[in-house]
Protein backbone atom coordinates (compact mmCIF):
# COMPACT_ATOMS: atom_id res chain seq x y z
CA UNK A 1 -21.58 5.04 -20.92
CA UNK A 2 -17.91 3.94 -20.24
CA UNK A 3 -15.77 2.39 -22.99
CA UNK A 4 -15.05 -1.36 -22.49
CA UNK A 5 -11.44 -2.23 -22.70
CA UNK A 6 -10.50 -6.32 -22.80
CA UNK A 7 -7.09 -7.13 -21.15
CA UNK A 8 -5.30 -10.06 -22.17
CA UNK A 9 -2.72 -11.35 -20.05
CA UNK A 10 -1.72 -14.65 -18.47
CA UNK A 11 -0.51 -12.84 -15.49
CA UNK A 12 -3.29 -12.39 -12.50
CA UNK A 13 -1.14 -9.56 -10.97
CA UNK A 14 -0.35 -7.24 -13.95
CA UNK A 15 -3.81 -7.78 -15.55
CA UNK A 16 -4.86 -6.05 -11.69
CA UNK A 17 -2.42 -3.09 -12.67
CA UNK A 18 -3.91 -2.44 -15.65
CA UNK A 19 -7.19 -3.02 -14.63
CA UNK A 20 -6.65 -0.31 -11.65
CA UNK A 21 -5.32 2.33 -14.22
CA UNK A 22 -7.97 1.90 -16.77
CA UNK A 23 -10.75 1.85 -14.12
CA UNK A 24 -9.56 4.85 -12.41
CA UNK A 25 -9.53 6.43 -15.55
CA UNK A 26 -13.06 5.40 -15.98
CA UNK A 27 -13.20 2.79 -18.46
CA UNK A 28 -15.05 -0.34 -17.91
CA UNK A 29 -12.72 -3.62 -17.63
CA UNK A 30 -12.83 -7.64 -19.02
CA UNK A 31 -9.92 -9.52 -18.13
CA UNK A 32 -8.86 -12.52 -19.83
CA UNK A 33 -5.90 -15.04 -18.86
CA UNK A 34 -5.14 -16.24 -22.26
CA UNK A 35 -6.38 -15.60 -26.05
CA UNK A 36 -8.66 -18.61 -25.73
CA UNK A 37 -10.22 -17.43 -22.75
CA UNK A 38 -10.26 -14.20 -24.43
CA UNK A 39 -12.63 -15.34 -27.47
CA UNK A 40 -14.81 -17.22 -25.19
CA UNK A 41 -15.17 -13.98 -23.24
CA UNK A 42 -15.68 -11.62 -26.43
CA UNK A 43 -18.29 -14.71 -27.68
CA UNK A 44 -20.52 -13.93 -24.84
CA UNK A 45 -21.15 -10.20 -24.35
CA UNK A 46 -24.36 -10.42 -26.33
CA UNK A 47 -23.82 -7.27 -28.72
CA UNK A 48 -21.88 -5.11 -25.94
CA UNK A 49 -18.61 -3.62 -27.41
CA UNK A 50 -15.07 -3.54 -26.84
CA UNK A 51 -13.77 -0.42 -27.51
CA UNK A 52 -9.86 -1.76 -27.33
CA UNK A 53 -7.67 -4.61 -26.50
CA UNK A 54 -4.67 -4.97 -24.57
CA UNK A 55 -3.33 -7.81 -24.79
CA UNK A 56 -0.09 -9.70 -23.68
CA UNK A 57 2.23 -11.93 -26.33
CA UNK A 58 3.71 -14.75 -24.14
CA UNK A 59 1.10 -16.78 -22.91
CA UNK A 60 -0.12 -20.17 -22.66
CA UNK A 61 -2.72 -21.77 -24.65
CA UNK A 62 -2.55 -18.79 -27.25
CA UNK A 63 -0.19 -16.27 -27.47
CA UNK A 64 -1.20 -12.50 -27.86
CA UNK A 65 -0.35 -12.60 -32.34
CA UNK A 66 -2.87 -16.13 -32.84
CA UNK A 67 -5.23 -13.90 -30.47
CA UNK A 68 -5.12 -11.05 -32.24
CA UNK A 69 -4.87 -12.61 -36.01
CA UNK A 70 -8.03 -14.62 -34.62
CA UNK A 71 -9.71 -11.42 -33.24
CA UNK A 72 -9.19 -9.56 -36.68
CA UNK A 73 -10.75 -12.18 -38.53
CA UNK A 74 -14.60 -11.49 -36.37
CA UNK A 75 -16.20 -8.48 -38.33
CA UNK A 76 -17.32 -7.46 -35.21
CA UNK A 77 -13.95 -6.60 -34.28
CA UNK A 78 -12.08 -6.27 -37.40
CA UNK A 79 -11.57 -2.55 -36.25
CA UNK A 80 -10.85 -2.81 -32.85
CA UNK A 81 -7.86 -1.07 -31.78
CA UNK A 82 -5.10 -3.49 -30.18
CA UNK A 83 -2.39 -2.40 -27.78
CA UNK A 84 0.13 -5.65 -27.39
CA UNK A 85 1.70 -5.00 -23.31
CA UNK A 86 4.46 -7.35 -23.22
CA UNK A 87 8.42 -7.83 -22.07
CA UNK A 88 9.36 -8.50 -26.51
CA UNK A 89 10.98 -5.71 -27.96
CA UNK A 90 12.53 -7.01 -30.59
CA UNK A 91 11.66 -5.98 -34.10
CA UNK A 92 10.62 -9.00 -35.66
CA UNK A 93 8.09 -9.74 -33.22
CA UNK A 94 7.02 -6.38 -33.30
CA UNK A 95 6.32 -6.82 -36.98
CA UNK A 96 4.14 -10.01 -36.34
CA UNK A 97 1.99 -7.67 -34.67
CA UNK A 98 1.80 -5.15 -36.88
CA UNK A 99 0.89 -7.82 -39.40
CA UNK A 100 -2.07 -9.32 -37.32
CA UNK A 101 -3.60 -6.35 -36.67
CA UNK A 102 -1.93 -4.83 -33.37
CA UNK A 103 -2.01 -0.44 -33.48
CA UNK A 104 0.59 0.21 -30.59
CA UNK A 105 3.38 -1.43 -28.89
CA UNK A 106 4.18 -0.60 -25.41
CA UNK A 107 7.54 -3.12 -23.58
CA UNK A 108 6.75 -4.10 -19.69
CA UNK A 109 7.88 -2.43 -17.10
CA UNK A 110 5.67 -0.11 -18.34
CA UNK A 111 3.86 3.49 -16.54
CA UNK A 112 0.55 3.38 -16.21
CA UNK A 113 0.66 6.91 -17.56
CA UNK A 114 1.74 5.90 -20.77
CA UNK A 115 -0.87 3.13 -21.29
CA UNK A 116 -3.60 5.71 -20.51
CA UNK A 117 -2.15 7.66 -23.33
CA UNK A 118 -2.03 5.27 -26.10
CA UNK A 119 -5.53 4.16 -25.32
CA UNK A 120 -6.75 7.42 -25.20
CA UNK A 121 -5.41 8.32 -28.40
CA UNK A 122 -7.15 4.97 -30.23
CA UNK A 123 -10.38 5.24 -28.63
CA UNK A 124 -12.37 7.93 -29.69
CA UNK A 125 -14.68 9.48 -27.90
């Protein structure tokens, strides 16, 4: 069975790149256009998993840290690996993050090679 990976990004035509890469690597995709829409999405798979999150910072509605701090606090994903994809590179904002919960950091433009590599190394298998 394929691991489920949520992306998080207010951005139609990136969430589409990502979803490409990760489906071609065989994972199975959710895609979400803001941190509220993600929780409504993660409130309805009935028991399925997600195996990891990628999720954007800047977005509308709520940004990629009140998604994740949000996400962290549902026991059912308290453990979830969390990759933040987004254009801030700056340190602070990297260590709001950290803080709520994110594992790895990777700045837009980004390769799609080196997404598939930091998911593969926080999903097990």
């Amino acid at each position: 069975m394929a691991k489920t990976i949520l992306i998080v990004d207010d951005s139609a035509s990136l969430r589409r790149v990502v979803d490409i890469a990760l489906s071609g690597a065989g994972y199975e995709v959710i895609q979400a256009s803001d941190g509220k829409d993600a929780l409504a999405k993660l409130a309805k798979l009935d028991g399925r998993k997600v195996h990891l999150i990628v999720s954007d910072v800047n977005m509308p509605n709520m940004n990629g840290i009140e998604f994740v701090t949000a996400v962290k606090k549902d026991a059912a994903y308290k453990f979830t690996p969390v990759i933040m994809l987004t254009t801030e590179g700056q340190d602070e904002v990297k260590d709001q993050g950290r803080a709520a919960g994110a594992k790895a950091w990777i700045v837009k433009p980004f390769n799609p090679t080196q997404l598939l590599n930091a998911v593969q190394k926080l999903i097990l298998p």
